[in-house]
N, C-alpha and C. Protein backbone atom coordinates (compact mmCIF):
# COMPACT_ATOMS: atom_id res chain seq x y z
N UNK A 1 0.86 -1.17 0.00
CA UNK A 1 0.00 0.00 0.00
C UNK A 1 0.90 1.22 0.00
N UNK A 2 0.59 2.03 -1.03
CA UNK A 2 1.46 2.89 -1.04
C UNK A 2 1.02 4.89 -0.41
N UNK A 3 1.17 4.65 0.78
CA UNK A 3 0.52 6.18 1.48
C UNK A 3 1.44 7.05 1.51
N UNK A 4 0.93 8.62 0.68
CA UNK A 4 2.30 9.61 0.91
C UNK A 4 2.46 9.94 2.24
N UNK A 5 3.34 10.85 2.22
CA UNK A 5 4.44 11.28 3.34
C UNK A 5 3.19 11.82 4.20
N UNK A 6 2.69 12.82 3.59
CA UNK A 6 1.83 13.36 4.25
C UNK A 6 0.72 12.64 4.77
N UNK A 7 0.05 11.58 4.23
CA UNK A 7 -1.14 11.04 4.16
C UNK A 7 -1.59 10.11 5.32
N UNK A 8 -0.12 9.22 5.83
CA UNK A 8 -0.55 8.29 6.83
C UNK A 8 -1.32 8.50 7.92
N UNK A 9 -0.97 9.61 9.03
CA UNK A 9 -1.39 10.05 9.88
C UNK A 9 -2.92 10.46 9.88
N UNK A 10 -3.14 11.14 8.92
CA UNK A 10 -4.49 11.36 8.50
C UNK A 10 -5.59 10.40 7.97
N UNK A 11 -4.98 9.57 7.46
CA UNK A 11 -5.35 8.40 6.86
C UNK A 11 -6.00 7.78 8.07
N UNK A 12 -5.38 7.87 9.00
CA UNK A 12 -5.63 7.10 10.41
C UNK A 12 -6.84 7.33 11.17
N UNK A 13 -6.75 8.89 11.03
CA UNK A 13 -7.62 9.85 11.52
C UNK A 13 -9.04 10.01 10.69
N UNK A 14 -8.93 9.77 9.20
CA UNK A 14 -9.98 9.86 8.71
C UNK A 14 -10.37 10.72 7.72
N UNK A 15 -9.57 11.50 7.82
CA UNK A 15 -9.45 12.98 7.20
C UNK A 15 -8.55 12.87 5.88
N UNK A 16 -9.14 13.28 4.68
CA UNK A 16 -8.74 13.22 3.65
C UNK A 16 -7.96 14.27 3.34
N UNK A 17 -6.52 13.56 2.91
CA UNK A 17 -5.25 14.43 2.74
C UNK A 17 -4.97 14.77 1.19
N UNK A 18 -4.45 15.72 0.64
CA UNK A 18 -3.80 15.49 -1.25
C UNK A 18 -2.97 14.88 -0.89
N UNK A 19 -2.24 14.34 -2.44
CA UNK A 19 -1.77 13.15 -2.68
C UNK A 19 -0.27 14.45 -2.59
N UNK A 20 0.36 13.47 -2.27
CA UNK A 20 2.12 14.09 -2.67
C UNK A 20 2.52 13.37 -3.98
N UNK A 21 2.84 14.97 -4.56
CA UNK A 21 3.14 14.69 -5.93
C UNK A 21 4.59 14.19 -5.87
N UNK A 22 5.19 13.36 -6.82
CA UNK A 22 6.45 12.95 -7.04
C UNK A 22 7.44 14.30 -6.77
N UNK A 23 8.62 14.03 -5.74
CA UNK A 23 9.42 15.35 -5.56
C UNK A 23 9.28 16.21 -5.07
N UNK A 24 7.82 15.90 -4.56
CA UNK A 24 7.36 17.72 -3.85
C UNK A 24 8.71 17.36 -2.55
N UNK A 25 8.64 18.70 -1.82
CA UNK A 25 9.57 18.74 -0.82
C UNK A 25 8.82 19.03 0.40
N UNK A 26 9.37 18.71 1.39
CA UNK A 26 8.51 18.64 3.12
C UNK A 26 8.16 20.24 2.96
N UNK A 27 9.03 21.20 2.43
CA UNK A 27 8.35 22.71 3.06
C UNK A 27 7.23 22.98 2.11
N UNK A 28 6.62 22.40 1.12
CA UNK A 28 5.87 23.11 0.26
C UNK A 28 4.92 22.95 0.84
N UNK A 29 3.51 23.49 0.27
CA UNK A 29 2.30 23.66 1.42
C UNK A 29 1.51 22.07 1.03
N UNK A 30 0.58 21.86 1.65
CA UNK A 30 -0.70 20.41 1.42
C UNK A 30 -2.18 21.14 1.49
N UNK A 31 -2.41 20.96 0.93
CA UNK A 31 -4.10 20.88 1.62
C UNK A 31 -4.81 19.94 2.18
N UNK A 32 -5.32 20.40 3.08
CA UNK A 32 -6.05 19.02 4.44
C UNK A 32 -7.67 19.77 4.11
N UNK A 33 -8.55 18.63 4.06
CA UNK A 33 -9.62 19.03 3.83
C UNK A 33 -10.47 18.25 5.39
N UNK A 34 -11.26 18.47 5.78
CA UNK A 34 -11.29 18.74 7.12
C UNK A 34 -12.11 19.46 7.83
N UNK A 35 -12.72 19.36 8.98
CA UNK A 35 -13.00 20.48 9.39
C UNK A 35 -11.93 21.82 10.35
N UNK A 36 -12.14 22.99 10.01
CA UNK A 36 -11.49 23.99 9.77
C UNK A 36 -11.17 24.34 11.97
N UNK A 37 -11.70 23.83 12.58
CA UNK A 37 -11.55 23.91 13.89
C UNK A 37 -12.18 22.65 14.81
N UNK A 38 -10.68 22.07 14.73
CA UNK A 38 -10.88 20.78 15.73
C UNK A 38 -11.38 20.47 17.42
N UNK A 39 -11.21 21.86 18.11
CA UNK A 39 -12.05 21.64 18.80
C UNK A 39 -13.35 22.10 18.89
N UNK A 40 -14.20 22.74 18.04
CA UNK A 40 -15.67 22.68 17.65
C UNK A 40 -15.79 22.03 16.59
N UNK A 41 -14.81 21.03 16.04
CA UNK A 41 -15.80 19.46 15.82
C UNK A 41 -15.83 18.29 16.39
N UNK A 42 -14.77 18.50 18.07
CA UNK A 42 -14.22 17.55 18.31
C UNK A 42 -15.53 17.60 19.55
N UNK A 43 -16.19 19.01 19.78
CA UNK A 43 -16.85 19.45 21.20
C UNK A 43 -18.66 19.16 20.21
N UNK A 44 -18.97 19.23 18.68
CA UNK A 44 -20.12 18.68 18.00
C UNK A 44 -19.99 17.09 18.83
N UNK A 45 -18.58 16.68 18.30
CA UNK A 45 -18.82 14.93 18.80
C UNK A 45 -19.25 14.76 19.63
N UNK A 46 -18.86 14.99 20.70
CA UNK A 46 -19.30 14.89 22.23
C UNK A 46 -20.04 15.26 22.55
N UNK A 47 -20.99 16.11 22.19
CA UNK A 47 -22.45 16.60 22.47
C UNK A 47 -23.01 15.56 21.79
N UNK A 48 -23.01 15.35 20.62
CA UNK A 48 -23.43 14.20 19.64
C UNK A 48 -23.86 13.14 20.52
N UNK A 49 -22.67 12.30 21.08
CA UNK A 49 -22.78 11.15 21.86
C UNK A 49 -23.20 11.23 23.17
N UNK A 50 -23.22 12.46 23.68
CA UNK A 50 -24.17 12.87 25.40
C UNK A 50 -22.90 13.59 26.08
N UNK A 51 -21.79 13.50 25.68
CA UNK A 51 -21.12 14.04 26.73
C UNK A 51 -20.97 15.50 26.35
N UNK A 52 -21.86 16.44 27.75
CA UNK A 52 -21.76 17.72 27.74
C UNK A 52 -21.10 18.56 28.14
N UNK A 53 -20.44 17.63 29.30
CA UNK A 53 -19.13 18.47 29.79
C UNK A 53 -17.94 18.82 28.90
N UNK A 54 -18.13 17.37 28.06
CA UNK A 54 -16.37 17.72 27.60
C UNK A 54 -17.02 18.47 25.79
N UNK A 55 -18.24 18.75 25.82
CA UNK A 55 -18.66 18.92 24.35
C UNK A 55 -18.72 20.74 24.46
N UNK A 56 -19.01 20.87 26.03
CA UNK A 56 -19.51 22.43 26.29
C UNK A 56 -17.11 23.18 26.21
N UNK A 57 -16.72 22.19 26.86
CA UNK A 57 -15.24 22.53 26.96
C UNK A 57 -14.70 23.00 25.69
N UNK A 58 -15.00 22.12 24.94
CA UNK A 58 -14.37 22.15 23.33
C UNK A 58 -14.89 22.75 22.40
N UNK A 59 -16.41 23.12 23.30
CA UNK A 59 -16.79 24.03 22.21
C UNK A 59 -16.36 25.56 22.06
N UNK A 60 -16.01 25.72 23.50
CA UNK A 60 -15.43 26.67 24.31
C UNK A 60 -13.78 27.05 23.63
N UNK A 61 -13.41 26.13 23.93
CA UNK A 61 -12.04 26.04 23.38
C UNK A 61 -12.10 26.84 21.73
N UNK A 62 -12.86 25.38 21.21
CA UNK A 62 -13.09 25.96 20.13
C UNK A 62 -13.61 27.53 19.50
N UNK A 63 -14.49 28.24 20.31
CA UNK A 63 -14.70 29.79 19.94
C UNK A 63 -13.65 30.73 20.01
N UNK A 64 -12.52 30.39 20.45
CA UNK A 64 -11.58 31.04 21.21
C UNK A 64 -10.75 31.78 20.14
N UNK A 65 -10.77 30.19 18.73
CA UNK A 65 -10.14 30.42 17.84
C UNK A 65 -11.03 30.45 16.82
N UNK A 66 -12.10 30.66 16.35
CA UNK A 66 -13.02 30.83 15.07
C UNK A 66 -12.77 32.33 14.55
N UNK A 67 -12.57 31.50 13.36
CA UNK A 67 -11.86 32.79 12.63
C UNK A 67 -13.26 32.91 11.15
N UNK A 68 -14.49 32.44 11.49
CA UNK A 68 -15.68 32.74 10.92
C UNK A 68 -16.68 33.22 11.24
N UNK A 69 -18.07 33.75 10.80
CA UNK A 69 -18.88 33.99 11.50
C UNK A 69 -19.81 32.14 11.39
N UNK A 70 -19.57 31.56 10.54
CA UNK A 70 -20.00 30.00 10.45
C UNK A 70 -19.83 29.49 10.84
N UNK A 71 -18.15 29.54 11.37
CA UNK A 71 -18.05 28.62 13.10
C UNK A 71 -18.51 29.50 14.41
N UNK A 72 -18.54 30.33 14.18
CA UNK A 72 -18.73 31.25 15.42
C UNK A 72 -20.57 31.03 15.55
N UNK A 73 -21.35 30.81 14.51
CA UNK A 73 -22.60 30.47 14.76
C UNK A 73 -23.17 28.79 15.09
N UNK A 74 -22.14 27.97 14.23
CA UNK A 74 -21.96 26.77 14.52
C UNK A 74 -22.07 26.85 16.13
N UNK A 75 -20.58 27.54 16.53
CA UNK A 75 -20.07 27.07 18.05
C UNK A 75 -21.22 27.30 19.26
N UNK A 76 -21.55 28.79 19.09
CA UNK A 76 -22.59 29.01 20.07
C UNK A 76 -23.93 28.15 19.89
N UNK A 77 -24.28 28.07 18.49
CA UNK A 77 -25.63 26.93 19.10
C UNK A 77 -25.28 25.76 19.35
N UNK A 78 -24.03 25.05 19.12
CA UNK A 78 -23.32 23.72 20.04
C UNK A 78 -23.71 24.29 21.62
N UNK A 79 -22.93 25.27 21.64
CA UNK A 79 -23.03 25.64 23.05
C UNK A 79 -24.35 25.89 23.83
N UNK A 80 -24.91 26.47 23.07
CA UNK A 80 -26.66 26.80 23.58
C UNK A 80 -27.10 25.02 23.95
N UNK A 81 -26.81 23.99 22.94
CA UNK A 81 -27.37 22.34 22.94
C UNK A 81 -26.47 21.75 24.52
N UNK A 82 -25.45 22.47 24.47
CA UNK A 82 -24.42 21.83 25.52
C UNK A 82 -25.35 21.95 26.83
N UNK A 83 -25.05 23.65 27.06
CA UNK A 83 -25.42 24.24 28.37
C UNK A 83 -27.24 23.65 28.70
N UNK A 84 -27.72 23.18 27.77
CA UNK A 84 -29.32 22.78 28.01
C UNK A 84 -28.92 21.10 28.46
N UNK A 85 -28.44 20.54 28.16
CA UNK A 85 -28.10 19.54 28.94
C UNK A 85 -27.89 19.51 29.43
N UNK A 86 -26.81 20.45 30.47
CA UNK A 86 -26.36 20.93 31.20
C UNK A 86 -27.19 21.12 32.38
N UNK A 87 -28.54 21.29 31.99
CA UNK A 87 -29.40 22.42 32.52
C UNK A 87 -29.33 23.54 32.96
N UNK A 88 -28.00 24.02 32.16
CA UNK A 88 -27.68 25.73 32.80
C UNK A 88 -28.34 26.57 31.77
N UNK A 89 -29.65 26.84 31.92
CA UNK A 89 -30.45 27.15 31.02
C UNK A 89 -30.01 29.01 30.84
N UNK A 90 -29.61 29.55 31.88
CA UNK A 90 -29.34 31.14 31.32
C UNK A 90 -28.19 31.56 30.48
N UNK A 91 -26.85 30.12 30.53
CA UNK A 91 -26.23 30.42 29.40
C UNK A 91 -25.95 29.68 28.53
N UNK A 92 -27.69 28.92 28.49
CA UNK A 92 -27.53 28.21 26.88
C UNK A 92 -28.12 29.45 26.42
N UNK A 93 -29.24 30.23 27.21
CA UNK A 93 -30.45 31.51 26.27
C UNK A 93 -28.98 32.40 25.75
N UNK A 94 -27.99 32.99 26.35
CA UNK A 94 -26.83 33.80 25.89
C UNK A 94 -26.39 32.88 24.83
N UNK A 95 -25.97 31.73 24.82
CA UNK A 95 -25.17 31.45 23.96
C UNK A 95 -26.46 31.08 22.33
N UNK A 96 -27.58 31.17 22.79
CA UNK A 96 -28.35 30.97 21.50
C UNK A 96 -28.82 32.57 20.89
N UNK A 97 -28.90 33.26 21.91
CA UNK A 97 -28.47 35.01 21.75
C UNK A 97 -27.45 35.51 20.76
N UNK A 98 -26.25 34.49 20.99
CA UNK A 98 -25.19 35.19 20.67
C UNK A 98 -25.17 34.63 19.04
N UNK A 99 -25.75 33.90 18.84
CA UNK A 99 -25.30 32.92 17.27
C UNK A 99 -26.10 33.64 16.59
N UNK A 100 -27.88 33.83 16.80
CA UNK A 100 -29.12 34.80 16.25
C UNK A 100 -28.34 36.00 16.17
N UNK A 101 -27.65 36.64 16.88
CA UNK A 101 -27.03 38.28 16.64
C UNK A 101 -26.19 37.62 15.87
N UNK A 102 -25.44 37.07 15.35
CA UNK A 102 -24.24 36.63 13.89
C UNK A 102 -25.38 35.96 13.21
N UNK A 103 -26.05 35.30 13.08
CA UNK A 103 -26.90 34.98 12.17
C UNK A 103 -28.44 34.81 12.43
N UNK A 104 -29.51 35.58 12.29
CA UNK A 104 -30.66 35.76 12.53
C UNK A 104 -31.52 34.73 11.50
N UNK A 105 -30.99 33.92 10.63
CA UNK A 105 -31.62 32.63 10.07
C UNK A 105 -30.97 31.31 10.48
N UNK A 106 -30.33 31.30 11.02
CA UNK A 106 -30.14 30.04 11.68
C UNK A 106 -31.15 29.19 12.64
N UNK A 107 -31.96 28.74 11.92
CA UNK A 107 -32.73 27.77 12.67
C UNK A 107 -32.68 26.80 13.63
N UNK A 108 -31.18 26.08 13.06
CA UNK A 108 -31.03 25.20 14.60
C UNK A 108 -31.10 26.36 16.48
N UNK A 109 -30.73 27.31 16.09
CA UNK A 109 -30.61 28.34 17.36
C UNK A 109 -31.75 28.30 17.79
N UNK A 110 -32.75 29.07 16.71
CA UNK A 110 -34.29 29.41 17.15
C UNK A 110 -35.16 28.15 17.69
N UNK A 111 -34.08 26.90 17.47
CA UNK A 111 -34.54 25.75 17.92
C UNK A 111 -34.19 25.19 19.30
N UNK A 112 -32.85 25.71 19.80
CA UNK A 112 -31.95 25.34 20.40
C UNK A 112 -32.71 26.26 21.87
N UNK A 113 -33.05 27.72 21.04
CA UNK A 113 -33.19 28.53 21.88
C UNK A 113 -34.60 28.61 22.59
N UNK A 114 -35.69 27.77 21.50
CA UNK A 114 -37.18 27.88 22.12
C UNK A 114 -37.43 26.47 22.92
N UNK A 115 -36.27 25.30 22.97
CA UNK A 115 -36.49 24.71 23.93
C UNK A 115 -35.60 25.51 25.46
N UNK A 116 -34.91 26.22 25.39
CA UNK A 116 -34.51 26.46 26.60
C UNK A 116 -36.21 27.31 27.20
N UNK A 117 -36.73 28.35 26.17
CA UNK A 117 -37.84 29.19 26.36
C UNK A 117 -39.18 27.67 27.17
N UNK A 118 -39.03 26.99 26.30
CA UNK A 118 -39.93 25.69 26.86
C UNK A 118 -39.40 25.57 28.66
N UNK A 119 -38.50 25.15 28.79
CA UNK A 119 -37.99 24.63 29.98
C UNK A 119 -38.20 25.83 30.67
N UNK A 120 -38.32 26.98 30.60
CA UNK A 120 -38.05 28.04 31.58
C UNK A 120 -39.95 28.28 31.23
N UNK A 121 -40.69 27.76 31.38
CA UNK A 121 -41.85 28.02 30.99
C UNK A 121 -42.13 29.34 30.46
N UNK A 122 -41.49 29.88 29.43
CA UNK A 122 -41.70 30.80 28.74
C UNK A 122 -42.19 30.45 27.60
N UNK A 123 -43.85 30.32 27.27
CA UNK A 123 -44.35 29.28 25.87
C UNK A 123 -44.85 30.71 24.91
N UNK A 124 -44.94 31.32 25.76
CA UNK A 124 -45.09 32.45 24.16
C UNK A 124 -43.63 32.70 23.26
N UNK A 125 -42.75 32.96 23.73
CA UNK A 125 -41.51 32.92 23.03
C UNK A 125 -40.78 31.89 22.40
N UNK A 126 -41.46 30.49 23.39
CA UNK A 126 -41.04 29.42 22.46
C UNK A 126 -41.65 29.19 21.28
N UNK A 127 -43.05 29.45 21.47
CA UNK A 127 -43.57 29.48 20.11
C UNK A 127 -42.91 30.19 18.96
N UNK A 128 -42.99 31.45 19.53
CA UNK A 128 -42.74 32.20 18.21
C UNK A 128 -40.91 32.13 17.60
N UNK A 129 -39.80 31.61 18.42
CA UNK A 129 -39.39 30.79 18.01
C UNK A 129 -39.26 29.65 16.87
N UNK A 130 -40.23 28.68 17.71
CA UNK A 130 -40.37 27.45 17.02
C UNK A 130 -40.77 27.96 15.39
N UNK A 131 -42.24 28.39 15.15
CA UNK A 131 -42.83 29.46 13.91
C UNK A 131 -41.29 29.58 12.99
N UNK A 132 -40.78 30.89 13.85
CA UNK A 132 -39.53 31.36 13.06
C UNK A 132 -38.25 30.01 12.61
N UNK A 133 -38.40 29.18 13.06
CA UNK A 133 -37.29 28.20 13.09
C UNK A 133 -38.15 27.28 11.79
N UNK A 134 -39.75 27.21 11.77
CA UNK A 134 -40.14 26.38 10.52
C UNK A 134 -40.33 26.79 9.70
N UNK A 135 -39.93 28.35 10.01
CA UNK A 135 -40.57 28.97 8.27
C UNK A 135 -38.96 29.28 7.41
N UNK A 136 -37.99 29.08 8.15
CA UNK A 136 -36.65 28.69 7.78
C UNK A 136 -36.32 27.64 7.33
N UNK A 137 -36.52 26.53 8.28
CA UNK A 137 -36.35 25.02 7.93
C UNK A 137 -38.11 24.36 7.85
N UNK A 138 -38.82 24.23 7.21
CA UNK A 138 -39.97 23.68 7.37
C UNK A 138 -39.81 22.07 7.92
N UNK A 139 -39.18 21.59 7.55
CA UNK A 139 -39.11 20.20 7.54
C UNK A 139 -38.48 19.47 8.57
N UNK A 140 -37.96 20.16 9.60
CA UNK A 140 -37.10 19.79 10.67
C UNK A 140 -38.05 19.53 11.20
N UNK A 141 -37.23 17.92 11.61
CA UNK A 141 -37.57 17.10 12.68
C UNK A 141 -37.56 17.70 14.14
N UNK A 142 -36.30 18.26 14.32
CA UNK A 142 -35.84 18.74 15.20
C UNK A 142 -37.53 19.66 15.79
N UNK A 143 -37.63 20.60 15.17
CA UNK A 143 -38.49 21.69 15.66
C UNK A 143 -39.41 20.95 15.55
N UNK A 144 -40.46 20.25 14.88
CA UNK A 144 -41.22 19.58 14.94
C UNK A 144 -41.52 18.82 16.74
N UNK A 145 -40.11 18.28 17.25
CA UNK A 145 -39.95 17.50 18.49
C UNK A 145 -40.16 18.75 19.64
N UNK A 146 -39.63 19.96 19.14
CA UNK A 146 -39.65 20.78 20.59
C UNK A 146 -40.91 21.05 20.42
N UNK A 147 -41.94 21.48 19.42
CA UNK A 147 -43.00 22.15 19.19
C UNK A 147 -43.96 20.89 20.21
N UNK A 148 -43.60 19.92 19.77
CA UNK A 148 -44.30 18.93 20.33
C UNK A 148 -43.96 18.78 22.07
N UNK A 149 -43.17 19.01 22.54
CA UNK A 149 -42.83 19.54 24.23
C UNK A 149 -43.53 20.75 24.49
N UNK A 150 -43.43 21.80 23.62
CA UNK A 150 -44.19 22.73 23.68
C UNK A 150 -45.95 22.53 23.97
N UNK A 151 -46.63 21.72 23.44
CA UNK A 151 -47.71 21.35 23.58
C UNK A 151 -48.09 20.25 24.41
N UNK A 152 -47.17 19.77 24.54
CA UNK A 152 -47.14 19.25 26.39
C UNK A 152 -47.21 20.01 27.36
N UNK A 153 -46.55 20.65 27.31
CA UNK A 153 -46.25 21.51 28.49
C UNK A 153 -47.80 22.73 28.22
N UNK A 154 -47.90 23.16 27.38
CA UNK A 154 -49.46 24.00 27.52
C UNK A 154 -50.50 23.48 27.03
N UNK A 155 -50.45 22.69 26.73
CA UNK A 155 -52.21 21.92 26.09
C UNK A 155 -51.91 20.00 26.46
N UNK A 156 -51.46 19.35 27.83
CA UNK A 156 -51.40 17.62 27.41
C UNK A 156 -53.26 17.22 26.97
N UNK A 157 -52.57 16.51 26.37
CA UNK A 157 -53.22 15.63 26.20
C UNK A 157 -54.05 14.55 27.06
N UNK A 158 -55.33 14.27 26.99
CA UNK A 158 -55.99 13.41 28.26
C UNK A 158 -56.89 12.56 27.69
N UNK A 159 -56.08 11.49 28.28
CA UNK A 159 -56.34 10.33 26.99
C UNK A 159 -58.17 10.19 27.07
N UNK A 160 -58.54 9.29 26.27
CA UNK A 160 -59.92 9.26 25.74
C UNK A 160 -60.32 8.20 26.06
N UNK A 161 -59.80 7.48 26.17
CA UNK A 161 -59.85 6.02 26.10
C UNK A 161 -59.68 5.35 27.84
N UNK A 162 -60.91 4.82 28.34
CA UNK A 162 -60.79 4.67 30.07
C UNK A 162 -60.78 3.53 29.88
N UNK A 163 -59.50 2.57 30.35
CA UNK A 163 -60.24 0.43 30.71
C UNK A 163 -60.69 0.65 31.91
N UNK A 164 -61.67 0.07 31.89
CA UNK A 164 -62.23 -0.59 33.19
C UNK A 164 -62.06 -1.63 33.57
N UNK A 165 -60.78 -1.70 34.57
CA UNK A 165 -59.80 -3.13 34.77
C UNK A 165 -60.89 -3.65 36.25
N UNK A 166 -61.93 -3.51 36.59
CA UNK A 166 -62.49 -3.90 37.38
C UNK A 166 -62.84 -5.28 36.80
N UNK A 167 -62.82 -6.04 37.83
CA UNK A 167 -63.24 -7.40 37.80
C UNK A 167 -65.07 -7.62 37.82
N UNK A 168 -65.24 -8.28 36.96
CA UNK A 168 -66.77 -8.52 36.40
C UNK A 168 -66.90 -9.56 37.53
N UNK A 169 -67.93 -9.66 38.65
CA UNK A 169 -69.04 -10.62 39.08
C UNK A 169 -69.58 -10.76 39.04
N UNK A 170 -70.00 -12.30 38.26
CA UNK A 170 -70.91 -12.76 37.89
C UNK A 170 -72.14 -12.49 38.99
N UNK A 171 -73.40 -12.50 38.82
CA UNK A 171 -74.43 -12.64 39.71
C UNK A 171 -74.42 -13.71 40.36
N UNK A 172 -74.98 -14.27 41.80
CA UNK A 172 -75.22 -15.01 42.49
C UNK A 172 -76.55 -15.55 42.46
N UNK A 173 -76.45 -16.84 41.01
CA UNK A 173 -78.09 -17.53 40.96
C UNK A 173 -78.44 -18.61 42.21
N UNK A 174 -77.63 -18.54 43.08
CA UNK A 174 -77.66 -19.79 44.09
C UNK A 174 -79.23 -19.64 44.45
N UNK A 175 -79.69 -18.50 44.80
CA UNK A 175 -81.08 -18.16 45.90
C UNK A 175 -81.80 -18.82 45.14
């Protein structure tokens, strides 16, 4: 198997490297294709899989150095998803604050941000939220699921349907 100079390591990792051309030399440049800040994709993973501590750290880490407003909106609604697991619900609302002020169509936020509004029983704002988050993304699952907490929490449901697990006795024809 023949892996360039550059390639093994990455290869390992997953991350697709260019090929080294015949002769190139160690100082010339590569391109790594990739995501552009490893610890806000390394702090997505870990939220991904439940862990919020080390997902809220890295996401952290990660803002430190975003040199976009796409990671910088990425990072904070990671962070807004982190801190709600967290249940530190006043700075997931800042950190879903902060992504809507860099990008005011980002839907995962308005999503991120009207379940924190849910949890803090604030249902007028989650609504209008949620609204703003489907007329962006119509089709999200996602908002679809909070909208649906949302209507738990102000309208449940009461079921319709009563068993009557009482035990039937027969009459007593003995007399």
């Amino acid at each position: 198997m023949n892996i360039p100079r550059c390639g093994l390591m990455f290869a390992l990792l997953g991350i697709v490297v260019c090929a080294d051309a015949v002769g190139q030399s160690e100082n010339e440049a590569r391109t790594v294709i990739g995501p552009s800040n490893i610890d806000l994709a390394d702090g997505a993973t870990a939220l991904r899989v439940g862990n919020a501590v080390d997902g809220v750290r890295l996401t952290q880490r990660g803002l430190q150095s975003a040199t976009n407003d796409r990671d910088r909106v990425a990072g904070y609604s990671n962070l807004c998803a982190g801190y709600i697991m967290l249940d530190e619900l006043d700075a997931a609302l800042d950190s879903c604050n902060r992504a809507l002020e860099i990008d005011d169509e980002h839907w995962r936020s308005y999503s991120n941000r009207a379940l924190v509004y849910v949890k803090q029983k604030r249902y007028a704002e989650a609504e209008q939220d949620i609204d703003t988050g489907q007329s962006l993304s119509p089709n999200s699952r996602t908002l679809r699921i909070v909208k649906a907490m949302l209507l738990d929490a102000t309208d449940p449901v009461s079921p319709t349907i009563i068993i009557d697990d009482r035990r039937h006795v027969p009459p007593d024809d003995a007399e």
